[in-house]
PDB file of N, CA and C in Angstrom:
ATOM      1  N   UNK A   1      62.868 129.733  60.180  1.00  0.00           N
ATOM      2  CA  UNK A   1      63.938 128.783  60.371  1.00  0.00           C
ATOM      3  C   UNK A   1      64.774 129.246  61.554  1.00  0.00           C
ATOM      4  N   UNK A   2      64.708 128.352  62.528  1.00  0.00           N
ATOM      5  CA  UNK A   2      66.214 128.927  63.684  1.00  0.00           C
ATOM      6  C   UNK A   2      67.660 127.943  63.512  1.00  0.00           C
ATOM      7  N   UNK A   3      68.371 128.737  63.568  1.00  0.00           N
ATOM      8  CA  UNK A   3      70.032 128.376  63.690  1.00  0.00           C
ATOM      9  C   UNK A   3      70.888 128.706  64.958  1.00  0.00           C
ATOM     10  N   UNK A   4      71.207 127.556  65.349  1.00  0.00           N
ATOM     11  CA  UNK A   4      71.462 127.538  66.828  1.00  0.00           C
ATOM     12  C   UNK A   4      73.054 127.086  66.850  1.00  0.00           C
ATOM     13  N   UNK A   5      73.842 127.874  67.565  1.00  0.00           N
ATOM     14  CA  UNK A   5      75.137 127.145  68.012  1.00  0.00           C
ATOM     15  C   UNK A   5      75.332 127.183  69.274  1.00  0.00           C
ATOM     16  N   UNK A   6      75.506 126.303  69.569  1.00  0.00           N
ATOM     17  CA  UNK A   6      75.652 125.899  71.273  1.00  0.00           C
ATOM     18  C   UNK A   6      76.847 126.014  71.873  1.00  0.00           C
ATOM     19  N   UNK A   7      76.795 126.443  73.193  1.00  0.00           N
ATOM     20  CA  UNK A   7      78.283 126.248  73.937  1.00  0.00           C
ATOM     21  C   UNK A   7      79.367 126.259  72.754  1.00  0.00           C
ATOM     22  N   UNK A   8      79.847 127.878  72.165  1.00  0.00           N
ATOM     23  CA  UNK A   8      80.722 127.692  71.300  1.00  0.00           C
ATOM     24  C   UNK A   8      81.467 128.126  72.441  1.00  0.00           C
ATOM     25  N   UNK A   9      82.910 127.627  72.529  1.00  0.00           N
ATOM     26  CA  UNK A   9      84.509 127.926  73.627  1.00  0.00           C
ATOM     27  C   UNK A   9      85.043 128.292  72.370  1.00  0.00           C
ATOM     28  N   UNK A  10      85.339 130.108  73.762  1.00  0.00           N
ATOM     29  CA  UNK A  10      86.405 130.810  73.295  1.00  0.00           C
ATOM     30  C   UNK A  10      87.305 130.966  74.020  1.00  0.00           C
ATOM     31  N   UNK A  11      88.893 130.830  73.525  1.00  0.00           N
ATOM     32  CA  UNK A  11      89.841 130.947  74.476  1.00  0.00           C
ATOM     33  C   UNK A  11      89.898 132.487  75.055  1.00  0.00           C
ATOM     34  N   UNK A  12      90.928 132.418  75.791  1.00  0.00           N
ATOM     35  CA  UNK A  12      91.360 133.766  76.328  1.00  0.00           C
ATOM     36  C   UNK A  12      91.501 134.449  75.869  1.00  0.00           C
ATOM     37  N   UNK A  13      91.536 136.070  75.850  1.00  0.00           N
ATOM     38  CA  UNK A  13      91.719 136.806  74.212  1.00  0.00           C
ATOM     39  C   UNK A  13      92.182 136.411  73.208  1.00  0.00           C
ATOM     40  N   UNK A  14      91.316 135.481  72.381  1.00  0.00           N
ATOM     41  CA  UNK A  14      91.197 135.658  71.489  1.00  0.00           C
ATOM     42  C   UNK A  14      89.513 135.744  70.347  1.00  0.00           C
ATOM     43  N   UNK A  15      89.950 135.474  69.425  1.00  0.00           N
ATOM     44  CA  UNK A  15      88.157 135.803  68.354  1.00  0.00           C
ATOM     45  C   UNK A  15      88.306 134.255  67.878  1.00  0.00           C
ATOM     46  N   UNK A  16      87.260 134.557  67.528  1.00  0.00           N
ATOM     47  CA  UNK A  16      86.598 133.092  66.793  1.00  0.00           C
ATOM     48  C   UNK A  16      86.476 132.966  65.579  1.00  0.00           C
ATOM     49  N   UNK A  17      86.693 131.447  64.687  1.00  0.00           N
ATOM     50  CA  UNK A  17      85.858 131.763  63.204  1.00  0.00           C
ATOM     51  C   UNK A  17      84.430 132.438  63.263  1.00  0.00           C
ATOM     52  N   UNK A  18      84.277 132.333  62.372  1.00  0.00           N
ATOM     53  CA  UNK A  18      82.618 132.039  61.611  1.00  0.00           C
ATOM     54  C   UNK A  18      82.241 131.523  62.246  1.00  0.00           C
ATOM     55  N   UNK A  19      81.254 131.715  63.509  1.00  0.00           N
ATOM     56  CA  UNK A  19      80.196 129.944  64.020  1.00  0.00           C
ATOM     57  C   UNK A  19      79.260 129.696  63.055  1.00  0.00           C
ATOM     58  N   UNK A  20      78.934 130.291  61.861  1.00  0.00           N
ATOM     59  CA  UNK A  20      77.939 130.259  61.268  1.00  0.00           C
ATOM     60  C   UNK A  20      78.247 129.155  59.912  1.00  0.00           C
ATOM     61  N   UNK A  21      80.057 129.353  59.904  1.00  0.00           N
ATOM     62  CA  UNK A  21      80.788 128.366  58.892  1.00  0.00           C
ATOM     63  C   UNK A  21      80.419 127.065  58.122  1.00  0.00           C
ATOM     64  N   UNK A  22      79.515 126.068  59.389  1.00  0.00           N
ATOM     65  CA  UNK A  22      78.784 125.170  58.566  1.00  0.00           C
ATOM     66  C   UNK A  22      77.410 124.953  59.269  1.00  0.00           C
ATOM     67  N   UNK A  23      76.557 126.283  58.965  1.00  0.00           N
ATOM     68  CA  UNK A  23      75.142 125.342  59.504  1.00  0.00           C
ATOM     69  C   UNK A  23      74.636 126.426  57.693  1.00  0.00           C
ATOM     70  N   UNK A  24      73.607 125.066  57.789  1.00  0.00           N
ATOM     71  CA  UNK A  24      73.067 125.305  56.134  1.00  0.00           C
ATOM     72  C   UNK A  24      71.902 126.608  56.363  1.00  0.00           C
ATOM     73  N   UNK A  25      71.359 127.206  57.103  1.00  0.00           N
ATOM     74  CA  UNK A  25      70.586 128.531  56.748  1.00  0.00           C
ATOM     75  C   UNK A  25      71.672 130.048  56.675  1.00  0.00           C
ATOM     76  N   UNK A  26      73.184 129.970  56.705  1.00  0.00           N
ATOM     77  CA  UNK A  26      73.227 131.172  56.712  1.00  0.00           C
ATOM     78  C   UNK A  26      73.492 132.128  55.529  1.00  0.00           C
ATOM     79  N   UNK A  27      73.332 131.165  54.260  1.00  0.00           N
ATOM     80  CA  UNK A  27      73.096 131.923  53.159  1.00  0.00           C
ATOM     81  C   UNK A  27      71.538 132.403  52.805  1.00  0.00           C
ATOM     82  N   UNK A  28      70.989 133.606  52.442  1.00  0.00           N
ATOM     83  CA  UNK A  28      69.609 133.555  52.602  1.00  0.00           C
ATOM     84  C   UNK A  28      69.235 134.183  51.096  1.00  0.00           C
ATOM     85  N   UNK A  29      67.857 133.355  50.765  1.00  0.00           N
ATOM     86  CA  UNK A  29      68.247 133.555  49.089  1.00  0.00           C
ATOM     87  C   UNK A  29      67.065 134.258  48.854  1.00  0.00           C
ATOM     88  N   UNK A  30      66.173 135.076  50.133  1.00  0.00           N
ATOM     89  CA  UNK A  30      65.134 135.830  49.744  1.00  0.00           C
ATOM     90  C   UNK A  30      65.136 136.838  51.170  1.00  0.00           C
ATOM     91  N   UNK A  31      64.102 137.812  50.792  1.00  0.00           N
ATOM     92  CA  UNK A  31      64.260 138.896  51.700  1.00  0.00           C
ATOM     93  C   UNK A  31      63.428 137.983  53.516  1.00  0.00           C
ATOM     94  N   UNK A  32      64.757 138.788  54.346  1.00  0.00           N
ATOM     95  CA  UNK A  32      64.271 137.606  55.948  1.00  0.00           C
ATOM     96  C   UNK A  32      64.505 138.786  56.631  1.00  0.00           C
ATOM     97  N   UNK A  33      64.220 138.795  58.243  1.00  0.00           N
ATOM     98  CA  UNK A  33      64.195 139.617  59.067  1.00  0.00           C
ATOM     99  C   UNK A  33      64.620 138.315  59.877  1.00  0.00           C
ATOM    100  N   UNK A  34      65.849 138.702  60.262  1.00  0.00           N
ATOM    101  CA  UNK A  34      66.698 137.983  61.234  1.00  0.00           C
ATOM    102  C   UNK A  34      66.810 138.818  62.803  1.00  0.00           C
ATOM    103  N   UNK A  35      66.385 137.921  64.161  1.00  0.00           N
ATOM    104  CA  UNK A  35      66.469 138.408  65.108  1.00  0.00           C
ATOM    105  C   UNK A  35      67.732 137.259  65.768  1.00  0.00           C
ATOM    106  N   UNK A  36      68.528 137.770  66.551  1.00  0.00           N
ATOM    107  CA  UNK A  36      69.782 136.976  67.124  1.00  0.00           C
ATOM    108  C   UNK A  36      69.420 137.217  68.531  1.00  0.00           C
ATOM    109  N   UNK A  37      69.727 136.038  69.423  1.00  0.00           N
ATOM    110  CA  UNK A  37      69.440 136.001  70.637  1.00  0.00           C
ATOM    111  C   UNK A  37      71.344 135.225  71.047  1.00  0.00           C
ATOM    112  N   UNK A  38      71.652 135.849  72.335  1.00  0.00           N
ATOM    113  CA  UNK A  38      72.589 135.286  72.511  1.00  0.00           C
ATOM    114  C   UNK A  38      72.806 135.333  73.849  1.00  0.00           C
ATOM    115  N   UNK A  39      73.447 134.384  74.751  1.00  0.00           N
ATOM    116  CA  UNK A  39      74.260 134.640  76.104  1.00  0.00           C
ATOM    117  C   UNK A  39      76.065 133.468  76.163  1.00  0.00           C
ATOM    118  N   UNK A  40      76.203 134.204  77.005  1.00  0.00           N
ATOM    119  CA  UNK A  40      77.574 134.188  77.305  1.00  0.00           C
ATOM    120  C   UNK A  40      77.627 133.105  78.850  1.00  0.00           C
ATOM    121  N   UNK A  41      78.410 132.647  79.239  1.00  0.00           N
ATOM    122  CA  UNK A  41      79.332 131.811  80.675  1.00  0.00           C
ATOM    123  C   UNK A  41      79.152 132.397  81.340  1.00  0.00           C
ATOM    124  N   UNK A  42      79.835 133.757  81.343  1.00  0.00           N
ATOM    125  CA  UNK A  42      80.284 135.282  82.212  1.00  0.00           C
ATOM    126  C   UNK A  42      80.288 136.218  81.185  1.00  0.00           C
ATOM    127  N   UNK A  43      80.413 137.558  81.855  1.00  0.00           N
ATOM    128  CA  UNK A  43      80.821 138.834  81.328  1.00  0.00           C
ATOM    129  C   UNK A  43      81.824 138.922  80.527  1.00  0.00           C
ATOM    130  N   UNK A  44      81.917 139.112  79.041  1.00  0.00           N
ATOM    131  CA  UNK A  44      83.733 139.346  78.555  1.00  0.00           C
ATOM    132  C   UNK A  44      83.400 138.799  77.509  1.00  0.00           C
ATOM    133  N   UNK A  45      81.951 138.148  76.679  1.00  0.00           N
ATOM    134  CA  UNK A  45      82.074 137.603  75.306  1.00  0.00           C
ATOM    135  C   UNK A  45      81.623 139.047  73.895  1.00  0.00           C
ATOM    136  N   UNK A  46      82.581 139.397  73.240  1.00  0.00           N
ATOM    137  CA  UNK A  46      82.103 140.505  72.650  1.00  0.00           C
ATOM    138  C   UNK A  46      81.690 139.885  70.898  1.00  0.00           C
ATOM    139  N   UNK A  47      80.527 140.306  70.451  1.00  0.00           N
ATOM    140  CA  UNK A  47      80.079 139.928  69.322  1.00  0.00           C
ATOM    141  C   UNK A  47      80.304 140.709  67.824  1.00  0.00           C
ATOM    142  N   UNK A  48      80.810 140.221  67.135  1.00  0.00           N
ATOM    143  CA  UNK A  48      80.422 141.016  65.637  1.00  0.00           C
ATOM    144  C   UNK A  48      79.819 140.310  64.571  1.00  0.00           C
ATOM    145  N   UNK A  49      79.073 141.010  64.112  1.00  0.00           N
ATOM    146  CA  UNK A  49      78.366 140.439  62.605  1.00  0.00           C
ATOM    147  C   UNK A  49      78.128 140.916  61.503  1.00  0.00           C
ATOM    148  N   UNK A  50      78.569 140.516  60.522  1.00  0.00           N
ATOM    149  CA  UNK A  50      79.234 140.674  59.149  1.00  0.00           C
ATOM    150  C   UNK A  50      78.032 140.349  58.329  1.00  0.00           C
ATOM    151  N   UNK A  51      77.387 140.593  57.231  1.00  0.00           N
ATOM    152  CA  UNK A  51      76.923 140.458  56.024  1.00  0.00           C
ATOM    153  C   UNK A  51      77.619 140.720  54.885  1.00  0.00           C
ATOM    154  N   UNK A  52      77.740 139.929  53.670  1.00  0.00           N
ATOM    155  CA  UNK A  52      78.155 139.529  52.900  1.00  0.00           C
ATOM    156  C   UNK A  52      77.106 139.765  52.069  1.00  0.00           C
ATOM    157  N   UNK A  53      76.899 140.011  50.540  1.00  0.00           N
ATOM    158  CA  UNK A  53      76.174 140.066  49.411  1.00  0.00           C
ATOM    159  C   UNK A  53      76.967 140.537  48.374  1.00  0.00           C
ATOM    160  N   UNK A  54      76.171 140.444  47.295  1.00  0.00           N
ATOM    161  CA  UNK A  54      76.337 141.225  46.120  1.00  0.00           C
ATOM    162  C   UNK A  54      77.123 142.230  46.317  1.00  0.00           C
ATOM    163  N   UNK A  55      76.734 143.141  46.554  1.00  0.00           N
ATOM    164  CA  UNK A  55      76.827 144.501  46.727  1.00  0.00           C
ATOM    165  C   UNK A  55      78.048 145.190  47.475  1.00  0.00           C
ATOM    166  N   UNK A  56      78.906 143.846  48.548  1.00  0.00           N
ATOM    167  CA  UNK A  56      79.474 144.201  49.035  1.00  0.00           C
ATOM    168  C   UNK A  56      80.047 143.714  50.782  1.00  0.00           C
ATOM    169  N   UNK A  57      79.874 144.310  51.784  1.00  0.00           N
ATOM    170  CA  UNK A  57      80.188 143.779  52.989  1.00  0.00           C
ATOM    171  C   UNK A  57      79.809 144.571  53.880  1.00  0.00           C
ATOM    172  N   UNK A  58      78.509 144.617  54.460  1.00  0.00           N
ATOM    173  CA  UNK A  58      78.060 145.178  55.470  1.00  0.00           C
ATOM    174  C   UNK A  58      78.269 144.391  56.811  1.00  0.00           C
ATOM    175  N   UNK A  59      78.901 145.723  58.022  1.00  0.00           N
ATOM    176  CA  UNK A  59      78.836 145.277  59.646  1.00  0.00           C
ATOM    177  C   UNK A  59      77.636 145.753  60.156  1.00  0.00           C
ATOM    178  N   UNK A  60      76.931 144.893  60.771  1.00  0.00           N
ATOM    179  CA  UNK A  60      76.145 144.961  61.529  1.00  0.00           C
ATOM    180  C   UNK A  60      76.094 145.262  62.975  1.00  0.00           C
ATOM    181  N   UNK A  61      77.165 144.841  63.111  1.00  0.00           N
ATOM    182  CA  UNK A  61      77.449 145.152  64.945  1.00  0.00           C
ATOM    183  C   UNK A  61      78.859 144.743  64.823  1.00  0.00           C
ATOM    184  N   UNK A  62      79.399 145.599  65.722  1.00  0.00           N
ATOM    185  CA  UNK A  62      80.661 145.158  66.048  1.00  0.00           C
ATOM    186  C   UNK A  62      81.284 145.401  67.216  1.00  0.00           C
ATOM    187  N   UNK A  63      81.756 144.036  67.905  1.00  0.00           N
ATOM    188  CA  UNK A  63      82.198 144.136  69.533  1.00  0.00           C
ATOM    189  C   UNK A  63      81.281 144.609  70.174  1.00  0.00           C
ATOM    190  N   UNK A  64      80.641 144.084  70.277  1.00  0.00           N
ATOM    191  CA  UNK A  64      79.196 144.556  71.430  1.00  0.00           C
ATOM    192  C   UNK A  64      79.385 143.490  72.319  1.00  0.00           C
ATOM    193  N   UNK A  65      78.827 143.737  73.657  1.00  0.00           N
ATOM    194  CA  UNK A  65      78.582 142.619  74.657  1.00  0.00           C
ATOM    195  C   UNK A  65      77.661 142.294  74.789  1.00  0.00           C
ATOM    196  N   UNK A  66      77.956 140.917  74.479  1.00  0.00           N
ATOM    197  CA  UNK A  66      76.469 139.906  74.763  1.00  0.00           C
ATOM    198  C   UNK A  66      76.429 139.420  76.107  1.00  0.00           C
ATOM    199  N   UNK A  67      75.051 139.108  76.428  1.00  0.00           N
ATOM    200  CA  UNK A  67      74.502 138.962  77.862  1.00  0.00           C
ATOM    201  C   UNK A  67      75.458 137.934  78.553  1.00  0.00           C
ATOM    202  N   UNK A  68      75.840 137.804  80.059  1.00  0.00           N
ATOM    203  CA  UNK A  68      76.273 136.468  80.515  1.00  0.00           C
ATOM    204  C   UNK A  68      75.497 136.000  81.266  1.00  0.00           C
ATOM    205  N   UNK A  69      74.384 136.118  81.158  1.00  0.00           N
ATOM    206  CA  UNK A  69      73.105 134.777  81.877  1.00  0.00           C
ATOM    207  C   UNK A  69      73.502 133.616  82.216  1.00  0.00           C
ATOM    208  N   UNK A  70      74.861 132.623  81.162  1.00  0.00           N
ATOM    209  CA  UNK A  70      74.937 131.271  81.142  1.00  0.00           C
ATOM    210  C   UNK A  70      73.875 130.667  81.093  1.00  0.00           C
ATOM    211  N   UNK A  71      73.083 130.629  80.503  1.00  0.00           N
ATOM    212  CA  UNK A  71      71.564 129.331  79.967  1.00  0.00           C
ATOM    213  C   UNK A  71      71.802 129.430  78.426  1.00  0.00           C
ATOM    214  N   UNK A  72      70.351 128.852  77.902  1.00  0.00           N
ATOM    215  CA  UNK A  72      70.416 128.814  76.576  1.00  0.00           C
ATOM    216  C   UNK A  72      69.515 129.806  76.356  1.00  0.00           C
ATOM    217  N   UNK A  73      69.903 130.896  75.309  1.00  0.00           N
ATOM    218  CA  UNK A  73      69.239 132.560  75.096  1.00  0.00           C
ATOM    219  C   UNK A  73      67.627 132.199  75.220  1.00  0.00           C
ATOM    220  N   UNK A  74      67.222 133.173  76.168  1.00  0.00           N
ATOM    221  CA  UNK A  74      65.417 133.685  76.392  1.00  0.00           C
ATOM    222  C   UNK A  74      65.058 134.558  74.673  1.00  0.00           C
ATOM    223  N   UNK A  75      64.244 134.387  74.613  1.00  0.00           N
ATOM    224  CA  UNK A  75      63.948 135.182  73.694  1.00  0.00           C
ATOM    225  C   UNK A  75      63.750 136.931  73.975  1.00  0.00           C
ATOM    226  N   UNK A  76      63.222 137.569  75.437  1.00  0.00           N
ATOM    227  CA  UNK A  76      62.883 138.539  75.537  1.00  0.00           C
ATOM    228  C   UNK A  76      64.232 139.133  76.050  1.00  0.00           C
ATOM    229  N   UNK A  77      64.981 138.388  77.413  1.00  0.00           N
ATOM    230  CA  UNK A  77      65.801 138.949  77.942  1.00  0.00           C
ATOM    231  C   UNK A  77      67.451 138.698  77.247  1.00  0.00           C
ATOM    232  N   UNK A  78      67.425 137.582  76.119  1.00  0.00           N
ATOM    233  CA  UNK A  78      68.707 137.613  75.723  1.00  0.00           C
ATOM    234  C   UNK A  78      68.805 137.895  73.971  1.00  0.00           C
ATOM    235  N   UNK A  79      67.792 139.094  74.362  1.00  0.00           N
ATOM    236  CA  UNK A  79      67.444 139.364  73.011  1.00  0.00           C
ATOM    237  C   UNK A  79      68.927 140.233  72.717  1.00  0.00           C
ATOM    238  N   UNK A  80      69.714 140.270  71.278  1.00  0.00           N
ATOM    239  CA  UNK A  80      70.693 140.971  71.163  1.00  0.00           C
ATOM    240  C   UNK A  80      70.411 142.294  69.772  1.00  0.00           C
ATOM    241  N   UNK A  81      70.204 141.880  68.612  1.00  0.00           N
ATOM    242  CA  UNK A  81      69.676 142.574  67.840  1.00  0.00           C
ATOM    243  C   UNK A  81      69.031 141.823  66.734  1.00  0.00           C
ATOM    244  N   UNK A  82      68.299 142.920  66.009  1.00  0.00           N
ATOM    245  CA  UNK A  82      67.664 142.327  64.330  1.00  0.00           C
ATOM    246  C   UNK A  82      67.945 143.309  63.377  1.00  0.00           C
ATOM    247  N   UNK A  83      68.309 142.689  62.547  1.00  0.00           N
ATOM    248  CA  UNK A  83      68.633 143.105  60.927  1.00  0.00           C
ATOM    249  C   UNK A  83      67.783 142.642  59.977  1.00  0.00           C
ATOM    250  N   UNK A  84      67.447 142.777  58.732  1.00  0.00           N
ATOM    251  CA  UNK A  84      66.976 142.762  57.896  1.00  0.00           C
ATOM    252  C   UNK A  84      68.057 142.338  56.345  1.00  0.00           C
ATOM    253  N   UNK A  85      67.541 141.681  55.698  1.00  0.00           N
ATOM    254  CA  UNK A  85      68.409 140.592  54.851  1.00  0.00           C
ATOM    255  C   UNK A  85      67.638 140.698  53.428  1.00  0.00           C
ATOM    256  N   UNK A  86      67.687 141.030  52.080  1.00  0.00           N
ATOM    257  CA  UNK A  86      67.051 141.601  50.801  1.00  0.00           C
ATOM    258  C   UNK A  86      67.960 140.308  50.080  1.00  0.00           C
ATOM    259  N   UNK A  87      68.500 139.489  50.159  1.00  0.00           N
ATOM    260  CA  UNK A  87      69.290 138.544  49.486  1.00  0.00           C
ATOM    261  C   UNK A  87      69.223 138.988  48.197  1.00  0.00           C
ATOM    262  N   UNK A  88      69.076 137.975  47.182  1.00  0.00           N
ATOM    263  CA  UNK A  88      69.801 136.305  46.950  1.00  0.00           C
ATOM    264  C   UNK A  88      71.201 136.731  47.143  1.00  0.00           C
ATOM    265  N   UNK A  89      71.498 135.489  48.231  1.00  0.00           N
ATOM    266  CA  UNK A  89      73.017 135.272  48.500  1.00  0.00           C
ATOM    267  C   UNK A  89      73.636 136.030  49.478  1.00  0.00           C
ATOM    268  N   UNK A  90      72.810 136.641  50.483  1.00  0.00           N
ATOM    269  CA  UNK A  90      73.211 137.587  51.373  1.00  0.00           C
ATOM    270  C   UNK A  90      73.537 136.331  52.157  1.00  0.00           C
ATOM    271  N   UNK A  91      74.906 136.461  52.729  1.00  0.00           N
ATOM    272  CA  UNK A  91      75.273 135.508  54.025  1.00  0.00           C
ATOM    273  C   UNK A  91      75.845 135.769  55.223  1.00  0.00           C
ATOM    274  N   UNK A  92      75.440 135.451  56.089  1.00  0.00           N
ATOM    275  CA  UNK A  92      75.538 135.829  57.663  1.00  0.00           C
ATOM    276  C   UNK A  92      77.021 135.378  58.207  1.00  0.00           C
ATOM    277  N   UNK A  93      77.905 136.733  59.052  1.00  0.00           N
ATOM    278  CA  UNK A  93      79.107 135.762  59.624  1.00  0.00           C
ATOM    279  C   UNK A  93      78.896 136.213  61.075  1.00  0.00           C
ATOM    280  N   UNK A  94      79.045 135.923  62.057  1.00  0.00           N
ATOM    281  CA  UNK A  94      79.232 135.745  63.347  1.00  0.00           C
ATOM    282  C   UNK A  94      80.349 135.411  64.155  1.00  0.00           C
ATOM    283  N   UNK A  95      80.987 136.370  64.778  1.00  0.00           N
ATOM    284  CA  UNK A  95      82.367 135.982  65.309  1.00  0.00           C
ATOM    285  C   UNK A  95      82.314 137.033  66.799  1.00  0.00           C
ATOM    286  N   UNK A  96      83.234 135.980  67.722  1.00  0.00           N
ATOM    287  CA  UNK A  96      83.102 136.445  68.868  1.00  0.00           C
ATOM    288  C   UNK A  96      84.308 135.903  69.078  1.00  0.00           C
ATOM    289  N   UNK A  97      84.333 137.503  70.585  1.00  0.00           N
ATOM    290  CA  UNK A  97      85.855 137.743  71.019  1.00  0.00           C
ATOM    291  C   UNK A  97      85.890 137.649  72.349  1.00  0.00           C
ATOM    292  N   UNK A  98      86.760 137.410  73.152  1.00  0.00           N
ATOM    293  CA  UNK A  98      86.809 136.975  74.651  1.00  0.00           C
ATOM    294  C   UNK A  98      87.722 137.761  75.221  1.00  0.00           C
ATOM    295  N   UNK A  99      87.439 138.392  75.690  1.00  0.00           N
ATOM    296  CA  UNK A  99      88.231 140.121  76.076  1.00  0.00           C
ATOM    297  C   UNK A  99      88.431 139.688  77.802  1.00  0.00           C
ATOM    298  N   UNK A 100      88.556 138.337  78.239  1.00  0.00           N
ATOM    299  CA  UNK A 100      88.952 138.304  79.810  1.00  0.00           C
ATOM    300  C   UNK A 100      90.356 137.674  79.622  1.00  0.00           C
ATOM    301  N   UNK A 101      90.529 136.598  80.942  1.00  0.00           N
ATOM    302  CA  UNK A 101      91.898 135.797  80.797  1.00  0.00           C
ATOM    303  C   UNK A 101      91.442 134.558  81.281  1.00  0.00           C
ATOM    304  N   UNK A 102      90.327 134.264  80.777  1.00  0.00           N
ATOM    305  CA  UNK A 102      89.618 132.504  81.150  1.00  0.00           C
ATOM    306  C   UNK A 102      89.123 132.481  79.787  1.00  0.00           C
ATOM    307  N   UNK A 103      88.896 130.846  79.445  1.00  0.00           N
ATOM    308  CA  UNK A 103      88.069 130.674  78.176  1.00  0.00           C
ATOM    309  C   UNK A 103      86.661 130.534  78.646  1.00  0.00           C
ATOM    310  N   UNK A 104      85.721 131.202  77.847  1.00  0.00           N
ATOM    311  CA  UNK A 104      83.847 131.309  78.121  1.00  0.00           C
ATOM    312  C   UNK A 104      83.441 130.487  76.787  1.00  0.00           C
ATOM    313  N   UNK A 105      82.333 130.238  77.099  1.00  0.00           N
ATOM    314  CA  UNK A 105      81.225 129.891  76.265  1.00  0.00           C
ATOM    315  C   UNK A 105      80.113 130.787  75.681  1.00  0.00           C
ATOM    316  N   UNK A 106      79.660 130.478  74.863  1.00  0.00           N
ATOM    317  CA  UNK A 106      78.762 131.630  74.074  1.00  0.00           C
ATOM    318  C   UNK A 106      77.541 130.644  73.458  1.00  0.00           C
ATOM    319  N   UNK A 107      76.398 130.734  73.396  1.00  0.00           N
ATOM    320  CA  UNK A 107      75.178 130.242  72.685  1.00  0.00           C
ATOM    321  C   UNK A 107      74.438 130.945  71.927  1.00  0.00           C
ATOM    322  N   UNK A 108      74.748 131.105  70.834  1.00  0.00           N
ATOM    323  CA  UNK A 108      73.703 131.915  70.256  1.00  0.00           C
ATOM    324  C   UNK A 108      72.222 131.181  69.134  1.00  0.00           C
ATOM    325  N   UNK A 109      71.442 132.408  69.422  1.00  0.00           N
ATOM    326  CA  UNK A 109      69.962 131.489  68.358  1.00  0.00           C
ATOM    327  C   UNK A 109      70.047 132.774  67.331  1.00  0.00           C
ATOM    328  N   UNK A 110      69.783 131.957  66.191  1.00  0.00           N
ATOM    329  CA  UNK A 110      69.028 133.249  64.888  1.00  0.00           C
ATOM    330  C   UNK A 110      67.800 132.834  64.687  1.00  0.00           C
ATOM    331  N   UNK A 111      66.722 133.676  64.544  1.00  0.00           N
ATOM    332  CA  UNK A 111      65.029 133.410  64.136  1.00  0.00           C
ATOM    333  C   UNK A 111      65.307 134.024  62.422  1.00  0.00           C
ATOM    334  N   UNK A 112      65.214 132.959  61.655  1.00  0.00           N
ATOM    335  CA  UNK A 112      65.050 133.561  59.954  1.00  0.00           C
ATOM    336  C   UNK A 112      63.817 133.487  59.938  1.00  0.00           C
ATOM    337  N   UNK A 113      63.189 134.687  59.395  1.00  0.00           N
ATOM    338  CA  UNK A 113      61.231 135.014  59.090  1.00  0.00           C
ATOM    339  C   UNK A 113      61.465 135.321  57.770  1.00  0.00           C
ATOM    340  N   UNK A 114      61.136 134.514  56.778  1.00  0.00           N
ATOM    341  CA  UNK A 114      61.311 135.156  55.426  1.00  0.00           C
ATOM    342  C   UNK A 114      59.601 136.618  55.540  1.00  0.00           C
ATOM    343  N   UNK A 115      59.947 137.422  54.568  1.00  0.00           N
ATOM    344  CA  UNK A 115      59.049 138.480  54.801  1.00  0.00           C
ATOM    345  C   UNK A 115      58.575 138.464  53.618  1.00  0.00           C
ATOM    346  N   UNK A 116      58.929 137.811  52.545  1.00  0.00           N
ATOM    347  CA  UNK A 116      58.320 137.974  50.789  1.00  0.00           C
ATOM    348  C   UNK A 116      58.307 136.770  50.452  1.00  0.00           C
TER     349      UNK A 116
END
């Protein structure tokens, strides 16, 4: 399954919700190997990602810089990272921060591969 948010605008320093808030795959109710592809406008979009489960609240990344290519993410070159997901009910958050003094855009893709 891929989950795509397009041209999300972020203002000037500041962070973003959830982009993940309403698209229907980011609760995952069996074990997936999630790869995230992302690019940026320009230089200055910083990423974090949150998991949620049972168990608790795992970060996955936090404030990292994602590519500024400006296109819609390559798979090889705007590759960002992969995690691994053991669900039921593990859910994905995604939030990005704009660390310049212009508002950018951000696109990101998720590849869900269920593995079981």
């Amino acid at each position: 399954m891929r989950i795509s948010d397009v041209a999300r605008s972020v203002a000037a320093n500041a962070k973003s919700t959830n982009i993940l808030a309403d698209k229907v795959g980011r609760v995952v109710t069996r074990p997936t190997l999630v790869k995230l592809y992302s690019s940026s406008s320009a230089v200055g979009i910083l990423m974090s990602i949150l998991v949620s489960s049972q168990a608790g609240i795992e970060t996955v990344m936090d404030d990292q810089e994602i590519p500024g290519t400006n296109r819609f993410p390559l798979p090889l070159e705007d590759f960002v990272t992969q995690f691994a997901l053991t669900g039921p009910q593990d859910e994905i958050h995604i939030f990005l921060r704009n660390r310049t003094a212009g508002a950018l855009t951000a696109t990101t893709v998720l590849d869900l591969d269920p593995v079981a």
